[in-house]
C-alpha atoms as a PDB file:
ATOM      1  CA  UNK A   1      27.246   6.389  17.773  1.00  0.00           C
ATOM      2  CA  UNK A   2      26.373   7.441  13.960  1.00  0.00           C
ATOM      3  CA  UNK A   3      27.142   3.808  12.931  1.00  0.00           C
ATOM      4  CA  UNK A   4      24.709   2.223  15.365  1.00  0.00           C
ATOM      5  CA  UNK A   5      21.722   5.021  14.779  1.00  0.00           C
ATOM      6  CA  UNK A   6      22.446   4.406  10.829  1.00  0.00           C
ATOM      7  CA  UNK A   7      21.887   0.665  11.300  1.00  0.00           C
ATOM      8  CA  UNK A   8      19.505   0.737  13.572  1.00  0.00           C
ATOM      9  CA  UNK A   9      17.199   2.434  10.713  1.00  0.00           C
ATOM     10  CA  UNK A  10      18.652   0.143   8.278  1.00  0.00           C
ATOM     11  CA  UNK A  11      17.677  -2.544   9.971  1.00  0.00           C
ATOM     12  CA  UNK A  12      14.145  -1.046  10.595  1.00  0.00           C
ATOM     13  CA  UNK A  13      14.509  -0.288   6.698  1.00  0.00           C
ATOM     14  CA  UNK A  14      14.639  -3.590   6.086  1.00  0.00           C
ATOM     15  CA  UNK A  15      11.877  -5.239   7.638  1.00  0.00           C
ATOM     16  CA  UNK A  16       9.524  -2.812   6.138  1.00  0.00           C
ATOM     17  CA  UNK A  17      10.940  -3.992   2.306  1.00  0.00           C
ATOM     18  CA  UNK A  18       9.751  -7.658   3.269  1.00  0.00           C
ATOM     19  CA  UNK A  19       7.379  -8.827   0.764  1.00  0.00           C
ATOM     20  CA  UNK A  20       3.435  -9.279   2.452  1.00  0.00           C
ATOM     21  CA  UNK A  21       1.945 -12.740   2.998  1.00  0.00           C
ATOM     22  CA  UNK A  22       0.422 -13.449  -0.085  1.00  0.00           C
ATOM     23  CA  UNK A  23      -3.153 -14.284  -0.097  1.00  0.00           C
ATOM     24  CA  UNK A  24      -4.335 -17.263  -1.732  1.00  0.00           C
ATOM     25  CA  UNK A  25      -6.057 -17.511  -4.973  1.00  0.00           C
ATOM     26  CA  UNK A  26      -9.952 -18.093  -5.097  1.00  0.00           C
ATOM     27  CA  UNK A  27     -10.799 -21.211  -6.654  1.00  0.00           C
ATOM     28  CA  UNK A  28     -13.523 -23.970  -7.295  1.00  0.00           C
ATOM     29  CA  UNK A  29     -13.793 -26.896  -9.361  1.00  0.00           C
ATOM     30  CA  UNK A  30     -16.349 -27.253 -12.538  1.00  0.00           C
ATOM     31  CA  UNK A  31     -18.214 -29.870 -14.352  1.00  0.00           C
ATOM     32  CA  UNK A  32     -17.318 -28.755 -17.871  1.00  0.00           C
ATOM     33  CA  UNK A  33     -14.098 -29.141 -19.995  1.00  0.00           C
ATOM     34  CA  UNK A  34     -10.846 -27.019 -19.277  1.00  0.00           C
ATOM     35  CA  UNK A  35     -11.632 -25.550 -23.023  1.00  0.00           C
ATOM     36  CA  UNK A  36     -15.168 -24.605 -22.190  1.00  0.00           C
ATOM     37  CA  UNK A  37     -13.508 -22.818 -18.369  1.00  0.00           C
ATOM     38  CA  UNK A  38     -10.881 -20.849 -20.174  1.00  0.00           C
ATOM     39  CA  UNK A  39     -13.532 -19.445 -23.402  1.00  0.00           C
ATOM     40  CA  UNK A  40     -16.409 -18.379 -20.292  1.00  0.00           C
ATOM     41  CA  UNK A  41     -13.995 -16.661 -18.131  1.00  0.00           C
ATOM     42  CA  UNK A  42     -12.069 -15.017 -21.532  1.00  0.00           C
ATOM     43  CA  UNK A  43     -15.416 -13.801 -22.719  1.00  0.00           C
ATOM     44  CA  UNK A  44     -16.339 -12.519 -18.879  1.00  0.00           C
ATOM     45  CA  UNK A  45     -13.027 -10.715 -18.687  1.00  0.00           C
ATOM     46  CA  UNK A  46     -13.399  -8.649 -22.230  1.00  0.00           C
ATOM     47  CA  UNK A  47     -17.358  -7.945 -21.160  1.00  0.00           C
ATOM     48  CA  UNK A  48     -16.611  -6.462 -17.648  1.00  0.00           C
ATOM     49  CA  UNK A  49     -13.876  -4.224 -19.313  1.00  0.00           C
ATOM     50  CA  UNK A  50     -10.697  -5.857 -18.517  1.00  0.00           C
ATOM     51  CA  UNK A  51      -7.570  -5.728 -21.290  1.00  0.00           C
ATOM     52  CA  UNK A  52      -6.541  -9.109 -22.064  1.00  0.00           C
ATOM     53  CA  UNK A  53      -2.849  -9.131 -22.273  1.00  0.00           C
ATOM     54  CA  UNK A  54      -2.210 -12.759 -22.102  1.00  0.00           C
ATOM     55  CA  UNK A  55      -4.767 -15.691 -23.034  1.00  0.00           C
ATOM     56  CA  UNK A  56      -3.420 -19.157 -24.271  1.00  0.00           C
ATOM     57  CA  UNK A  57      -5.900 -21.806 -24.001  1.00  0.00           C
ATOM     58  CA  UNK A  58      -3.630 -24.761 -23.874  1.00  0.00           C
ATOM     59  CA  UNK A  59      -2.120 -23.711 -21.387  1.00  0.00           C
ATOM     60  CA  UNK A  60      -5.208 -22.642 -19.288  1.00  0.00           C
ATOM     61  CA  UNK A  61      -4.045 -19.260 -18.452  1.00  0.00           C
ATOM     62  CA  UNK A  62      -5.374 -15.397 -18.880  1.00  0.00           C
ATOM     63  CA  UNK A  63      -3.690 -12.413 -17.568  1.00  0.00           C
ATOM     64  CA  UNK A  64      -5.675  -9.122 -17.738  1.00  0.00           C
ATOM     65  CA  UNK A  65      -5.863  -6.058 -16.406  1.00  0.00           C
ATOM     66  CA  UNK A  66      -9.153  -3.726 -15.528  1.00  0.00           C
ATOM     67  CA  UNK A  67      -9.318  -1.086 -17.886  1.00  0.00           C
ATOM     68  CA  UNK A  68     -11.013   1.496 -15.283  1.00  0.00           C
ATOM     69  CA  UNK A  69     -10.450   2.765 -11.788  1.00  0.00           C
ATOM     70  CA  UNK A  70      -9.498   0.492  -9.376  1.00  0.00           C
ATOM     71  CA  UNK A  71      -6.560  -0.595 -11.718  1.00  0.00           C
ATOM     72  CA  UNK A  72      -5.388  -3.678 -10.638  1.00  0.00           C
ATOM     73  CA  UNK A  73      -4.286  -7.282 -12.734  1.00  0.00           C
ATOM     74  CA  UNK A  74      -6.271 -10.554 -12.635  1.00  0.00           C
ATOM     75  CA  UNK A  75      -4.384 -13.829 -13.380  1.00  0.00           C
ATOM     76  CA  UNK A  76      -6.879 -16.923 -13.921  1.00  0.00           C
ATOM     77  CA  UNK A  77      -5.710 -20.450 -14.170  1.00  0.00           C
ATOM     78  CA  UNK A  78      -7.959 -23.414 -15.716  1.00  0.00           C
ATOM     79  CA  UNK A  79      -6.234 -27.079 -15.202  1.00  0.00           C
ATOM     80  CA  UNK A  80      -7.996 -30.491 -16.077  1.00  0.00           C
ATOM     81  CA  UNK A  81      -9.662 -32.240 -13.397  1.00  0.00           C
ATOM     82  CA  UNK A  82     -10.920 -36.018 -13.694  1.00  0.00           C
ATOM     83  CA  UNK A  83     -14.373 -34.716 -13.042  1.00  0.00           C
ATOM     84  CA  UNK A  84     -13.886 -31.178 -15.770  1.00  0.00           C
ATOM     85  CA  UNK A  85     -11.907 -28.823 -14.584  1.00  0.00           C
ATOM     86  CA  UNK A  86     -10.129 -26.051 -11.334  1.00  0.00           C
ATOM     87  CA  UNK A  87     -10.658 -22.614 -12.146  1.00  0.00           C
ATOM     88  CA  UNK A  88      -8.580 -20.182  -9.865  1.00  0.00           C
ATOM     89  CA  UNK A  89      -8.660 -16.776  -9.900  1.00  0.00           C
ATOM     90  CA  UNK A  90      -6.472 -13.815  -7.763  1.00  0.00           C
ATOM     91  CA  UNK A  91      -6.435 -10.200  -8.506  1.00  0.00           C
ATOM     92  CA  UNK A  92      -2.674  -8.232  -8.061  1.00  0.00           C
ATOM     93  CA  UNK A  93      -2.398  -4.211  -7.685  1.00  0.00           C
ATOM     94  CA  UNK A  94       1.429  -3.492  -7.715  1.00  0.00           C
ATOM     95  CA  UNK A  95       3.122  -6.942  -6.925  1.00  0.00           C
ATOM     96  CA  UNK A  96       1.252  -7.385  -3.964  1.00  0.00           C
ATOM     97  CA  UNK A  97      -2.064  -9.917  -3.814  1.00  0.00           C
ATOM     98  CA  UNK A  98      -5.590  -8.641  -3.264  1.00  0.00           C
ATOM     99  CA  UNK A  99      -7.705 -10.294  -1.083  1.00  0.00           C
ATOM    100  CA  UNK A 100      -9.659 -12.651  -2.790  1.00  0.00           C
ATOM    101  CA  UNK A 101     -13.504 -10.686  -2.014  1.00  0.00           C
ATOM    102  CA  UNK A 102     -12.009  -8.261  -4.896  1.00  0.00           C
ATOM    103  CA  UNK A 103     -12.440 -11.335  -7.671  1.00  0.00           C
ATOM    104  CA  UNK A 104     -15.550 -12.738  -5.830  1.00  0.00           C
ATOM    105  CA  UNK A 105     -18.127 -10.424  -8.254  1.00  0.00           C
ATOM    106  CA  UNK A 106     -16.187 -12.754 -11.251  1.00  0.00           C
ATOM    107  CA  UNK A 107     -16.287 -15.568  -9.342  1.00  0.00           C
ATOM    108  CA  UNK A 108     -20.003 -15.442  -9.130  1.00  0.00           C
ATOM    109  CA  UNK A 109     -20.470 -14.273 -12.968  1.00  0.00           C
ATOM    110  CA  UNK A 110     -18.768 -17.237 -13.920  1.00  0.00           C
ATOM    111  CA  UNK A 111     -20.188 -19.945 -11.394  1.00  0.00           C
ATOM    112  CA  UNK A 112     -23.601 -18.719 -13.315  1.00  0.00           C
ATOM    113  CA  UNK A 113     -22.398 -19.194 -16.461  1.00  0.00           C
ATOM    114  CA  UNK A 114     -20.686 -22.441 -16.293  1.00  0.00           C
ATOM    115  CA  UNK A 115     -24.171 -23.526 -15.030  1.00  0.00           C
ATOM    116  CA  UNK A 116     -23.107 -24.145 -10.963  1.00  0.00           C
ATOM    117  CA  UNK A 117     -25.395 -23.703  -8.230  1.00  0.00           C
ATOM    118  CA  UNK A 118     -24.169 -21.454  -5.931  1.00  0.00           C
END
């Protein structure tokens, strides 16, 4: 009777451990260069107080994290386009996703500053 009871909360164990649905990353496509993407939403990051820990142009990727309460990590992703360039952008707190509304304020900064209407 142990044995059963002991797997039975194993078992309930284990479903809780299953990793969330993650949700998908915010993105948009751009009329400018992959180059010019990558250098707006760099200098964005560093003004709104996030800690760049990764930035490699080339490769069209920055990893930072928000220096200040909510703490949380924001991966953004620039690849060439035929027409300029996909910018995508998704915030992480632990290893689980946020939902994409938390990266929408940077979303908007950098729409303006790449010059897109909204």
């Amino acid at each position: 009777m142990r044995l059963a009871a002991v797997l039975l909360v194993l078992a309930l164990l284990a479903g809780c451990a299953a990793p969330a649905p993650s949700a998908p990353a915010r993105s948009m496509p751009v009329a400018v260069s992959a180059d010019r993407a990558v250098h707006e939403a760099l200098a964005l990051l560093m003004e709104q107080g996030y800690v760049i820990t990764t930035a490699d142009g080339s490769l069209g990727r920055i990893d930072a994290s928000l220096a200040r309460w909510p703490i949380y990590r924001v991966e953004v992703r620039v690849t060439d386009t035929p027409t300029g360039a996909s910018i995508s952008l998704q915030g992480y707190r632990g290893g689980q996703t946020l939902s994409p509304n938390v990266v929408e304020p940077l979303f908007i900064e950098l729409q303006h500053r790449l010059g897109r209407a909204l």
